[in-house]
Structure formats: structure tokens, C-alpha cells
Protein backbone atom coordinates (compact mmCIF):
# COMPACT_ATOMS: atom_id res chain seq x y z
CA UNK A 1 190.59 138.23 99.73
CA UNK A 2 188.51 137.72 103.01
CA UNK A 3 185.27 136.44 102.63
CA UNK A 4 184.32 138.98 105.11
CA UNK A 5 185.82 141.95 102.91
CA UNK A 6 182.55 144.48 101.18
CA UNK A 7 184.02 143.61 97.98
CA UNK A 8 182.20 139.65 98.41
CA UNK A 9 179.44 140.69 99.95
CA UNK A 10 178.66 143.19 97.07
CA UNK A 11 178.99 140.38 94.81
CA UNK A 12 176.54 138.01 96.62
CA UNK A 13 174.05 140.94 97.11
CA UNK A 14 174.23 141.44 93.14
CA UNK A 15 174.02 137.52 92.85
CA UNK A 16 170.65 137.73 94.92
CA UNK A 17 169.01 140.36 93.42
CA UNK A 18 169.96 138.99 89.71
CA UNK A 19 168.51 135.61 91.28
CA UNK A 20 164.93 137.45 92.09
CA UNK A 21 164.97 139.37 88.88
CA UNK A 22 165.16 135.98 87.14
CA UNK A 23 162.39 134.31 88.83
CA UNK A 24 160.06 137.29 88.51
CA UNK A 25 160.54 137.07 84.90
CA UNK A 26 160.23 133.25 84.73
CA UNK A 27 157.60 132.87 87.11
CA UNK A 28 155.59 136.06 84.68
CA UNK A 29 156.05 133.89 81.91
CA UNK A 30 155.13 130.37 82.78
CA UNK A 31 153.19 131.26 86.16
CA UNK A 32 153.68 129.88 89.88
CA UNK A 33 152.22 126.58 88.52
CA UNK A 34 155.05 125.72 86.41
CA UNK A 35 157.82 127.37 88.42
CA UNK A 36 160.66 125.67 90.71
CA UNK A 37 164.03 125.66 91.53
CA UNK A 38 165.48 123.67 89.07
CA UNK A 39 164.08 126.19 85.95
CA UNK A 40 165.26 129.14 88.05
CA UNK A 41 168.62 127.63 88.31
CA UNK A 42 168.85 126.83 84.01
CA UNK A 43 167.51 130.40 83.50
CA UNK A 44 170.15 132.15 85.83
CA UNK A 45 173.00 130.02 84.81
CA UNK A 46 173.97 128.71 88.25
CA UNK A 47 174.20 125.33 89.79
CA UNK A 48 171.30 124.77 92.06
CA UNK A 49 172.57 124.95 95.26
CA UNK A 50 173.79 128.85 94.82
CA UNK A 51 169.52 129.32 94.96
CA UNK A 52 169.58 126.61 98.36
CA UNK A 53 171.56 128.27 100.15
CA UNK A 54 169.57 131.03 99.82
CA UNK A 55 166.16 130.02 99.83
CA UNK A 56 164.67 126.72 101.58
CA UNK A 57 161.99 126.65 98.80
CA UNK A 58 160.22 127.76 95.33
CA UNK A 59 157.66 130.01 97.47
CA UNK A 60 160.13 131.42 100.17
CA UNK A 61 162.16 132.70 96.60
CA UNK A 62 159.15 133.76 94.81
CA UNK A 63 157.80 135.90 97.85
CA UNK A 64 160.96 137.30 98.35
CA UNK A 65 161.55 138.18 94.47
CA UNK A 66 157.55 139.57 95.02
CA UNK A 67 158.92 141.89 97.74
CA UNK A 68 161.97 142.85 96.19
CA UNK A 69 159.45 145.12 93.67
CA UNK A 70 156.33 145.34 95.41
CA UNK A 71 156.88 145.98 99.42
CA UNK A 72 157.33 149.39 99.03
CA UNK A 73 154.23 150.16 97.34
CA UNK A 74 152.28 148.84 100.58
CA UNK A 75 153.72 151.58 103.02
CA UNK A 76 151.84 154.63 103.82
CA UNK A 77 152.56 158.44 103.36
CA UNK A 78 151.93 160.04 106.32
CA UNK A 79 150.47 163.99 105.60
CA UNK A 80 148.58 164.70 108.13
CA UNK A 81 145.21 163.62 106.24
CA UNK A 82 144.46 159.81 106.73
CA UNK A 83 141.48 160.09 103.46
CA UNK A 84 144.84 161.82 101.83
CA UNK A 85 146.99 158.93 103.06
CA UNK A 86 144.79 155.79 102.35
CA UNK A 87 143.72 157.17 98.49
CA UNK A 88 147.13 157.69 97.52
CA UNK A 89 148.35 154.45 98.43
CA UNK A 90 144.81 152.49 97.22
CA UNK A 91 145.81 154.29 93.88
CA UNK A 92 149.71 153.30 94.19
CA UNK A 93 149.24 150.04 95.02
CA UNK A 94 145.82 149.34 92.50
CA UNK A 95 148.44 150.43 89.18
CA UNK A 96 151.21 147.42 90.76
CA UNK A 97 148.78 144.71 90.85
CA UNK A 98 147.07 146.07 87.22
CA UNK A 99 150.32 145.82 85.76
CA UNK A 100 153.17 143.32 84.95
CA UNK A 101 154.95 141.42 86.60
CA UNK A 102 152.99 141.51 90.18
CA UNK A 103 149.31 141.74 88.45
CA UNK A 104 149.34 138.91 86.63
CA UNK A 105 151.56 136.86 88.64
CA UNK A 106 149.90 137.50 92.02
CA UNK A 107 146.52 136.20 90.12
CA UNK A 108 148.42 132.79 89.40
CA UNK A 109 149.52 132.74 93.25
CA UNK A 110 146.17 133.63 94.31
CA UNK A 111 144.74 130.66 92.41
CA UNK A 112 147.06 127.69 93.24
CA UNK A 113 147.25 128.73 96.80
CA UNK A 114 143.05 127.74 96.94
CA UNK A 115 144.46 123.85 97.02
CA UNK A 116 147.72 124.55 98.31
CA UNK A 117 147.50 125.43 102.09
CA UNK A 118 151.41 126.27 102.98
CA UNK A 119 151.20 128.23 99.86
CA UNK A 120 148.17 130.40 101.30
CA UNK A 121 149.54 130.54 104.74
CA UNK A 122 152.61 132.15 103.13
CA UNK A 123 150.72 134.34 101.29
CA UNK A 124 148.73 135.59 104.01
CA UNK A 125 152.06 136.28 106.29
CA UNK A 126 153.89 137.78 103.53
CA UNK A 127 151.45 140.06 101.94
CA UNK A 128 147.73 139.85 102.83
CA UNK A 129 148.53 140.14 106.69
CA UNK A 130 151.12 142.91 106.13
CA UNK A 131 148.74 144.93 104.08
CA UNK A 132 146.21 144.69 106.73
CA UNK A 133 148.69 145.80 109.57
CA UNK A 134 149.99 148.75 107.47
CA UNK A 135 146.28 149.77 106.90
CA UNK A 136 145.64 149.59 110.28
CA UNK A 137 149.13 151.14 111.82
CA UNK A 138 147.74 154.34 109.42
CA UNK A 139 144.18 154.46 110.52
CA UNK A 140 145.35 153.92 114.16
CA UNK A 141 147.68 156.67 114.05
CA UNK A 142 144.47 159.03 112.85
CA UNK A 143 142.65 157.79 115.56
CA UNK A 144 145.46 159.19 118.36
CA UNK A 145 145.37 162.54 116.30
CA UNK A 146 141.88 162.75 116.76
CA UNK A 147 140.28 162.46 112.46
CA UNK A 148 138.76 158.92 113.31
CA UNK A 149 136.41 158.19 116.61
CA UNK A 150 137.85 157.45 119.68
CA UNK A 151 137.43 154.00 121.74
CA UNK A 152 136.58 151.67 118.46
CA UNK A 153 138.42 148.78 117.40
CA UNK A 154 139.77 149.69 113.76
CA UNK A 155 141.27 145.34 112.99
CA UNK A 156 137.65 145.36 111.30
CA UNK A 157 137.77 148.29 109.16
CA UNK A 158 141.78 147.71 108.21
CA UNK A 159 140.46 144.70 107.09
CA UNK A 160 137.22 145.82 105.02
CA UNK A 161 139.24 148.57 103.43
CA UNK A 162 141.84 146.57 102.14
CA UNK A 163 139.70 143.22 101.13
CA UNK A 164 137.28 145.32 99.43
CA UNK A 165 139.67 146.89 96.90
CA UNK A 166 141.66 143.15 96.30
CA UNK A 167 138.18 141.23 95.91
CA UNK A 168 136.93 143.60 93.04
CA UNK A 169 140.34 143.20 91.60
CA UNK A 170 140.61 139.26 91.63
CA UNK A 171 137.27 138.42 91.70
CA UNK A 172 135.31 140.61 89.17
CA UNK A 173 135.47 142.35 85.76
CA UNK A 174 134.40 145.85 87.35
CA UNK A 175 137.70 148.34 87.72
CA UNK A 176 139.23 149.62 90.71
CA UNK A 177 139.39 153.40 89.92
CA UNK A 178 139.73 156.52 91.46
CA UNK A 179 135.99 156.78 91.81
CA UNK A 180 135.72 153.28 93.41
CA UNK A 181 138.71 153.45 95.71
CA UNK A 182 137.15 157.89 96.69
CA UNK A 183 133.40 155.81 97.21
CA UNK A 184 135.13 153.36 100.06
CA UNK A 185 136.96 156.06 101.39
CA UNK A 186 133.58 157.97 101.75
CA UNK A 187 132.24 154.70 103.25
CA UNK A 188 135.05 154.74 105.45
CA UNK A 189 135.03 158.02 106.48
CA UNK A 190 131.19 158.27 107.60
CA UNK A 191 131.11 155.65 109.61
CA UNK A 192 134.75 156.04 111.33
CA UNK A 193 135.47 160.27 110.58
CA UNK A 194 135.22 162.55 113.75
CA UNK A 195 132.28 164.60 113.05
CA UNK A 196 132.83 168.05 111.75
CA UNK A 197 131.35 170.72 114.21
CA UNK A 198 128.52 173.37 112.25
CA UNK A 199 129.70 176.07 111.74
């Protein structure tokens, strides 16, 4: 059979994703701390090199196992209201860092990556940075339709909005609700929302 043939390909596209399944549920269980290539390897059954020539590194495989489940629940619905917009997806995305695998997991990569700086630069590329850009792509687009003020840089705001909700949720006991997440929003909206003629 031709390497190039679908039939292959399938395989090594099941291979992958059985790969990131495995180190999502290794890496829940023992944290990023205790994770590498070599336990990934014993736990999937496979020599190490079948993980090498797929990933360069531990990190580069755990990010990409991280997106596999998660990188969905950072885009933005687009209804035509960006309060509507943002709230759902502060709400969406709050309940997959709450819950297993990514809540407790991302905690563990939050931590080591303080004295690990290639670990935080990754994590800023892969996740922080595209959560800010998604934030901002949204609030930009409400700017052009005319629900947020004209002529104002919004890299600031993209920024507060999402760094408010992830601080409260790594760095404190309080809880990020619906009430927290509709009080930014409220924040957000009186200091950035076109104003409302009287009527």
C-alpha cells in the first residue's frame, strides 16, 4: 500500500490523537512536573521515537494535547451583541478551566512555568496570547459596527477582560460566576459602550 494512500494517513491521525489523549490523562494524573516523553511512551505502548517524530518536546506535546480539547472553547460567537458574545464565551470557557482535565492541569502548568521561562513563553504563545487576540478580534469587530467607541485602542481592554477573569481563577478562592463575569462586562461596557441616545 502507498504510504501516500488515506488509508495510512487515517491510521497516523488516529495514532496522534490516541497519543494526546494519553498524555492528557497522564499529565492529569501526575501533573506537568512529573511528565515526559519517556512515561508517555510506556503509557501508550509505543517505542519513543513514534512521539519524536511528532513532537520536538514534552511541552510542544502537552500544548498540543491542551489544544486538541480546549482551542475551541476560546473562539467567539458572533450574534450581533458583543456583551452577548463575550458572556457566553467567559461562561464557556470559565466551566473548561473549573473542570478536569484542563482546570487542574493548566494550574500545574501555570505554576512550573514561574521558574521555567521556555515553558512560560510557550504558554503565553499558545494560549494566553491567543486568548487575548480572540478577545480583541471580537471587541474590534464591535467597534467597526459601531456598539464600542470609535478611535480607542481596545489591546488594553482585550487584555483587562481576559486577565481579570484568569487571575480570580488561579490566584484566589473567590468564584468566577455569572455575576462576576455580567459585573466586568458592565465594567466593560461603561467605559467602552457607545452611549445610548434618551429617548
Amino acid at each position: 500500500m502507498n504510504a501516500n494512500s488515506p488509508e495510512p494517513r487515517r491510521r497516523g491521525a488516529q495514532r496522534t490523537r490516541e497519543l494526546l489523549n494519553v498524555t492528557l490523562d497522564l499529565a492529569a494524573e501526575i501533573g506537568y512536573k512529573g511528565l515526559n516523553i519517556e512515561a508517555v511512551a510506556r503509557r501508550a505502548g509505543v517505542g519513543k521515537h513514534t512521539i519524536y517524530r511528532r513532537w520536538r518536546s514534552i511541552t510542544e506535546l502537552l500544548f498540543d494535547a491542551l489544544s486538541h480539547v480546549w482551542i475551541n472553547d476560546l473562539d467567539y460567537h458572533t450574534t450581533g451583541s458583543v456583551r452577548t458574545d463575550l458572556r457566553e464565551q467567559f461562561l464557556r470557557s470559565t466551566h473548561v478551566l473549573s473542570t478536569p482535565p484542563i482546570g487542574p492541569l493548566y494550574r500545574s502548568v501555570i505554576a512550573e512555568a514561574q521558574t521555567d521561562p521556555a515553558l512560560r513563553s510557550a504558554l503565553h504563545t499558545r494560549f494566553l496570547a491567543t486568548v487575548e487576540q480572540r478577545t480583541l478580534d471580537r471587541i474590534t469587530q464591535a467597534q467597526r459596527t459601531g456598539e464600542l467607541v470609535a478611535d480607542t485602542n481596545l489591546e488594553y481592554a482585550a487584555e483587562v477582560l481576559s486577565g481579570a477573569l484568569y487571575y480570580r481563577f488561579l490566584l484566589t478562592t473567590r468564584p468566577v460566576d455569572e455575576d462576576t463575569i455580567d459585573q466586568l462586562l458592565d465594567l466593560f461596557m461603561a467605559a467602552y459602550g457607545t452611549p445610548t441616545p434618551n429617548t
